[in-house]
PDB file of N, CA and C in Angstrom:
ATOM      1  N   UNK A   1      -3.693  14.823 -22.132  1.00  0.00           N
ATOM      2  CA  UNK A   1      -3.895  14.214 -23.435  1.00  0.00           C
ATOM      3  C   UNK A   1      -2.780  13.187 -23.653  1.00  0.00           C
ATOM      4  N   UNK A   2      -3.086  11.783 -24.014  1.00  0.00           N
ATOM      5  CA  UNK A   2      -2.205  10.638 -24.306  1.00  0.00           C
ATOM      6  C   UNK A   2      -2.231  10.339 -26.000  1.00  0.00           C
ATOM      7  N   UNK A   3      -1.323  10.150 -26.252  1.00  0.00           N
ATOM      8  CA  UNK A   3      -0.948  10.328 -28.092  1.00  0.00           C
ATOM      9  C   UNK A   3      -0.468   8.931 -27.885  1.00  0.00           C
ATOM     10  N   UNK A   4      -1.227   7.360 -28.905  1.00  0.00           N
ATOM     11  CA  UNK A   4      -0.936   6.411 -28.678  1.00  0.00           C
ATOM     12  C   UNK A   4      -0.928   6.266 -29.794  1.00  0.00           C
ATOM     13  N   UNK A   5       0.272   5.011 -30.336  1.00  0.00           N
ATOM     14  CA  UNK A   5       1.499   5.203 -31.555  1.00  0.00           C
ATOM     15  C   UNK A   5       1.597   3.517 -31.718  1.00  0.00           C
ATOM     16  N   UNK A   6       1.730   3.193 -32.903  1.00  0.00           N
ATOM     17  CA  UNK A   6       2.544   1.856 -33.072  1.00  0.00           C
ATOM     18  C   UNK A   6       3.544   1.635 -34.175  1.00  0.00           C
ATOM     19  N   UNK A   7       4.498   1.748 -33.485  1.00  0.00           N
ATOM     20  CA  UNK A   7       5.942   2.392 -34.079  1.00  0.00           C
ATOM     21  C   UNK A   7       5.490   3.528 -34.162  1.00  0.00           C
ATOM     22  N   UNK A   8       5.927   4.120 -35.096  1.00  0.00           N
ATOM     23  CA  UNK A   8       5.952   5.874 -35.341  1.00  0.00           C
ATOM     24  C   UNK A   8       4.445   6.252 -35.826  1.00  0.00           C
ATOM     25  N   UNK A   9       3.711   5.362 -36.084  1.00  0.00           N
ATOM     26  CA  UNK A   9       2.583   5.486 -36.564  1.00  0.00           C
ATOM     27  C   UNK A   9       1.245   6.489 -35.240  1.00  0.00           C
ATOM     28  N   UNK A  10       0.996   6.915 -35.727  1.00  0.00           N
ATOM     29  CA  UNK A  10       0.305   7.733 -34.308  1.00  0.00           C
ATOM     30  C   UNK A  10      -1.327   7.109 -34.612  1.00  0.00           C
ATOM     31  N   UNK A  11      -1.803   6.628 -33.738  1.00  0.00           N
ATOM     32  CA  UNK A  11      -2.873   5.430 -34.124  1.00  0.00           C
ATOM     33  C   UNK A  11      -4.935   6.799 -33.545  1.00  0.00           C
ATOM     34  N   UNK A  12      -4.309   7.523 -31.986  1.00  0.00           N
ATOM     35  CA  UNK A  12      -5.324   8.589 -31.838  1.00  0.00           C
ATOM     36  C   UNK A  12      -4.561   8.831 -30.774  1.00  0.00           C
ATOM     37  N   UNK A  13      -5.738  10.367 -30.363  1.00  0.00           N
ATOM     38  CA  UNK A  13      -5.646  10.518 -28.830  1.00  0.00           C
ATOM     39  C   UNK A  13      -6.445  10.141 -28.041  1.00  0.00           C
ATOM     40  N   UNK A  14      -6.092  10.383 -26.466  1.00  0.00           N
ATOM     41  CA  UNK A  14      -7.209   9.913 -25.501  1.00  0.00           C
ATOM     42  C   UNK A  14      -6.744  10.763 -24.568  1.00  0.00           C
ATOM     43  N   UNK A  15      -7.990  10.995 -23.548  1.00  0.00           N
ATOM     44  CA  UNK A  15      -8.283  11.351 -22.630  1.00  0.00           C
ATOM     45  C   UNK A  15      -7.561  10.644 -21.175  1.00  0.00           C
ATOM     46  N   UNK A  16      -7.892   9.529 -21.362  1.00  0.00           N
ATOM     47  CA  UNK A  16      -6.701   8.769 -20.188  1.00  0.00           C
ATOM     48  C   UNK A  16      -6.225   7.550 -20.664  1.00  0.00           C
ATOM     49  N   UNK A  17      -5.284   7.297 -19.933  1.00  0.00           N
ATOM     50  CA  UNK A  17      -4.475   6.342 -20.263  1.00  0.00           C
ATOM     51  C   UNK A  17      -5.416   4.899 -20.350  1.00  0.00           C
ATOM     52  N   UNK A  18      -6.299   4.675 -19.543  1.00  0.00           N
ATOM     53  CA  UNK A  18      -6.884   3.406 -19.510  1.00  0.00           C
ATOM     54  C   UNK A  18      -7.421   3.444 -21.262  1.00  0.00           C
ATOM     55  N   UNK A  19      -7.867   4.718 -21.276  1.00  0.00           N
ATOM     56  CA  UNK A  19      -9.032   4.262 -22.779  1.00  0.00           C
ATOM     57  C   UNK A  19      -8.076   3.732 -24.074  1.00  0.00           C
ATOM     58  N   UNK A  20      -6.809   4.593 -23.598  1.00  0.00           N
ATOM     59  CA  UNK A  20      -5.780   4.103 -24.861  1.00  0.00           C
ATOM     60  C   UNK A  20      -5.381   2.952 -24.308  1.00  0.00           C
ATOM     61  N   UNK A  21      -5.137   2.145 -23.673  1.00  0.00           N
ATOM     62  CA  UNK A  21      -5.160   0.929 -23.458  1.00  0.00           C
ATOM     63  C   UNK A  21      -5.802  -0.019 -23.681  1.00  0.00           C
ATOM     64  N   UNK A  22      -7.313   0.422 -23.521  1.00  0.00           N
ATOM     65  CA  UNK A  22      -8.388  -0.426 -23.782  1.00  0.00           C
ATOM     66  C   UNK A  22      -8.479  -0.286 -25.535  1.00  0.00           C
ATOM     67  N   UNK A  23      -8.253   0.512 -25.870  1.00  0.00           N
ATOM     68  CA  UNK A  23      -8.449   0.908 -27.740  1.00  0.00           C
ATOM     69  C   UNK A  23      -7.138   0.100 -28.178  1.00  0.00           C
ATOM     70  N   UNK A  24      -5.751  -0.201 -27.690  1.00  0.00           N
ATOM     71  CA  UNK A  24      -5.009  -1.058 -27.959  1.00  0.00           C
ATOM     72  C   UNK A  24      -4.914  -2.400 -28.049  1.00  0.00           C
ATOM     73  N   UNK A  25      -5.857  -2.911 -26.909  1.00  0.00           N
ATOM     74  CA  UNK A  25      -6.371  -4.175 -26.776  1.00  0.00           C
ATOM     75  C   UNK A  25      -7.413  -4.680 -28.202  1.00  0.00           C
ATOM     76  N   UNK A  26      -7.966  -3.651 -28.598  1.00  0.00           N
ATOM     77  CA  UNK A  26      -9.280  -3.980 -28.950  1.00  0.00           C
ATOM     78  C   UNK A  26      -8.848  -4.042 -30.327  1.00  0.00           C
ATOM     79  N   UNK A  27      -8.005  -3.183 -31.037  1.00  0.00           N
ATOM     80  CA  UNK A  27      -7.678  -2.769 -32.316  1.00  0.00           C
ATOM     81  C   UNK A  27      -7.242  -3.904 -33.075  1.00  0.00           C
ATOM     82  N   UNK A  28      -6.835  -5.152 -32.488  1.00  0.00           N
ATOM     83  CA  UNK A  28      -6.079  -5.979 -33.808  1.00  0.00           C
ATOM     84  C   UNK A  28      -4.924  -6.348 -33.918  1.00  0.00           C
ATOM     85  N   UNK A  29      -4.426  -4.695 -33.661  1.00  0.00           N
ATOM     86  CA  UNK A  29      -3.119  -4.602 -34.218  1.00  0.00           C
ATOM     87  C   UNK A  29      -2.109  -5.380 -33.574  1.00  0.00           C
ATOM     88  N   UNK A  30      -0.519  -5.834 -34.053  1.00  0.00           N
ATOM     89  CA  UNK A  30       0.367  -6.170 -33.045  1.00  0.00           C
ATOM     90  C   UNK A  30       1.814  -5.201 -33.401  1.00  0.00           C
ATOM     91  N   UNK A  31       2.132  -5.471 -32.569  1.00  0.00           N
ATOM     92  CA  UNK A  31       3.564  -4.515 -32.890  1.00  0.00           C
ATOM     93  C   UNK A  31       4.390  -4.033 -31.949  1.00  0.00           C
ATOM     94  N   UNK A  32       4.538  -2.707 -31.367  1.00  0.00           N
ATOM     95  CA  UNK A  32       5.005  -2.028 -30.331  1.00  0.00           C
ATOM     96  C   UNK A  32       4.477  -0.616 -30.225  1.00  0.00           C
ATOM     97  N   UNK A  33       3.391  -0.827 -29.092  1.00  0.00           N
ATOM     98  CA  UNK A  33       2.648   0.300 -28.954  1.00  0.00           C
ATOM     99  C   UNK A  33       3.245   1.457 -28.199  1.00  0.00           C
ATOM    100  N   UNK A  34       2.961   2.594 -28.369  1.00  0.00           N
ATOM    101  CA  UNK A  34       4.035   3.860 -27.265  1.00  0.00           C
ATOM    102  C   UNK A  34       2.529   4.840 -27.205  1.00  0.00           C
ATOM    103  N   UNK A  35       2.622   4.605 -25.448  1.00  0.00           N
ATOM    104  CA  UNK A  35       1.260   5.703 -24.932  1.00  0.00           C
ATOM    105  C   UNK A  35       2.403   6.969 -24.136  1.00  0.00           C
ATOM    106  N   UNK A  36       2.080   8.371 -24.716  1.00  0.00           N
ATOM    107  CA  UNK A  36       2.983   9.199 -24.978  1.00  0.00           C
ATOM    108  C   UNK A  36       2.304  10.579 -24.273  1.00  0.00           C
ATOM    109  N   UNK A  37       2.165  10.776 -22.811  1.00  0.00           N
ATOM    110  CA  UNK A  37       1.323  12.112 -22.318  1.00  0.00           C
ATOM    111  C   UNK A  37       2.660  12.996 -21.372  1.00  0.00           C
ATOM    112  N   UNK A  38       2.064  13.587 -20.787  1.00  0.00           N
ATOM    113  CA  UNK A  38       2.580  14.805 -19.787  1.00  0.00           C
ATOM    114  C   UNK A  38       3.149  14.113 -19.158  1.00  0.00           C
ATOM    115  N   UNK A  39       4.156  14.171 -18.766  1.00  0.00           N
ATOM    116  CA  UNK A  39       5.661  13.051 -17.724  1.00  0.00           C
ATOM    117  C   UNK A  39       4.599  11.699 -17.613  1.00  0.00           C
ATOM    118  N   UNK A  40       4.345  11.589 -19.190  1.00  0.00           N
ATOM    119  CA  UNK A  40       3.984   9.904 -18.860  1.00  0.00           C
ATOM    120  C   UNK A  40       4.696   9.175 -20.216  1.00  0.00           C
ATOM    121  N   UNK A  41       5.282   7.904 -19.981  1.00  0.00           N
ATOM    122  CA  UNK A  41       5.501   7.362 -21.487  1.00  0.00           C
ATOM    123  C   UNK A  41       6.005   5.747 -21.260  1.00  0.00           C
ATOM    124  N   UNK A  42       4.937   5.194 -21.966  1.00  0.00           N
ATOM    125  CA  UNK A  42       4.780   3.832 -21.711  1.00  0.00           C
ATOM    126  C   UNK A  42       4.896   2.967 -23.114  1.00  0.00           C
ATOM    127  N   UNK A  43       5.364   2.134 -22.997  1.00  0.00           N
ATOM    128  CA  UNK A  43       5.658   0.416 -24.380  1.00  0.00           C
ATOM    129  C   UNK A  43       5.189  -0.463 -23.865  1.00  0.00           C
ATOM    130  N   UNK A  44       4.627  -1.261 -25.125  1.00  0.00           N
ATOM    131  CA  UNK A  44       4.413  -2.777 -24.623  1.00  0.00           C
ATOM    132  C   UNK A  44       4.324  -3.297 -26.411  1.00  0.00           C
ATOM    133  N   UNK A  45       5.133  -4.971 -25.885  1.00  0.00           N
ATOM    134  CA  UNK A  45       4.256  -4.939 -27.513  1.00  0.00           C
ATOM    135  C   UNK A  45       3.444  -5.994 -27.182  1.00  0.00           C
ATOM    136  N   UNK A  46       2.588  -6.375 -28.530  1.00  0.00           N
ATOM    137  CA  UNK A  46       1.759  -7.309 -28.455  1.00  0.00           C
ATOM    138  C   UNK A  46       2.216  -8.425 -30.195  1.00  0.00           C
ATOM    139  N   UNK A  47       2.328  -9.549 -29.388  1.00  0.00           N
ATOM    140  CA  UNK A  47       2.670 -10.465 -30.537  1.00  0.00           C
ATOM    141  C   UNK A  47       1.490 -10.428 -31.374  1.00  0.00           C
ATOM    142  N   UNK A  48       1.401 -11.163 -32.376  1.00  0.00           N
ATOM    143  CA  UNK A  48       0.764 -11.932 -34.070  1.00  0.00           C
ATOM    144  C   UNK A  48       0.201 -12.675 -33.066  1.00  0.00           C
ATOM    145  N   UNK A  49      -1.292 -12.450 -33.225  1.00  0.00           N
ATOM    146  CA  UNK A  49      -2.472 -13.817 -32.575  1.00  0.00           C
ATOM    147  C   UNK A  49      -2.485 -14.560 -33.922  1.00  0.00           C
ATOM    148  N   UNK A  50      -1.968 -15.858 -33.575  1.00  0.00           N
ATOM    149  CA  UNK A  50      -2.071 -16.983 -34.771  1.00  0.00           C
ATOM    150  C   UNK A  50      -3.269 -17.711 -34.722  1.00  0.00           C
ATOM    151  N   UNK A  51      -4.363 -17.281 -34.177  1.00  0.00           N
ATOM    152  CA  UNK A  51      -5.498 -18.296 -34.221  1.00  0.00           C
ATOM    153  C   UNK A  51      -6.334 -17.471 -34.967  1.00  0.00           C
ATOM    154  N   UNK A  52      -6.485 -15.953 -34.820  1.00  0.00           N
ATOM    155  CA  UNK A  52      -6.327 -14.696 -35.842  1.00  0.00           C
ATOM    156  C   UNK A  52      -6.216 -15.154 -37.297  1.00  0.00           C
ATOM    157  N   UNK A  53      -4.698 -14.839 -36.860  1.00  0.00           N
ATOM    158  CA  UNK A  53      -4.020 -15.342 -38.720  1.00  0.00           C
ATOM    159  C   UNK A  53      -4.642 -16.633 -39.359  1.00  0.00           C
ATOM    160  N   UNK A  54      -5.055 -17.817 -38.645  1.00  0.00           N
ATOM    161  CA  UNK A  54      -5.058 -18.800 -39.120  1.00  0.00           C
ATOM    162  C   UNK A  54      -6.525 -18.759 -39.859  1.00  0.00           C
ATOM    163  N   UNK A  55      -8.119 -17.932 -38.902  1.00  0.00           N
ATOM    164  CA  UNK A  55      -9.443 -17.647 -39.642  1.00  0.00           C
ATOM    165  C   UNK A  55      -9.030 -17.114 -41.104  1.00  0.00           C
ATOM    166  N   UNK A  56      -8.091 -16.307 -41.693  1.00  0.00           N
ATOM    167  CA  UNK A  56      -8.269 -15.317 -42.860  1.00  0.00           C
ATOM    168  C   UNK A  56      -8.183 -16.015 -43.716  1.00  0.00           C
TER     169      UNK A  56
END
């Protein structure tokens, strides 16, 4: 089980690491993501898409 977080925020779980990856990609969000399992623990962040910001 992978517990995927942005900042302290705990966003879900997953089954494997790819799906929480792929659900990170997909979500929007930017920040600093933490995928958090059994001797596994991974960061990345993802900047502000300004072409995003700029539609709203």
């Amino acid at each position: 089980m992978y517990r995927l977080y942005i900042g302290f925020r705990l966003l879900d779980e997953f089954e494997s690491i790819r799906e929480a990856k792929q659900f990170a990609g997909k979500s929007g969000l930017s920040g600093v993501f933490n995928l958090i399992g059994d001797n596994y623990r991974d960061a990345w962040y993802v900047p502000i898409n300004k072409t995003s910001q700029n539609k709203k």
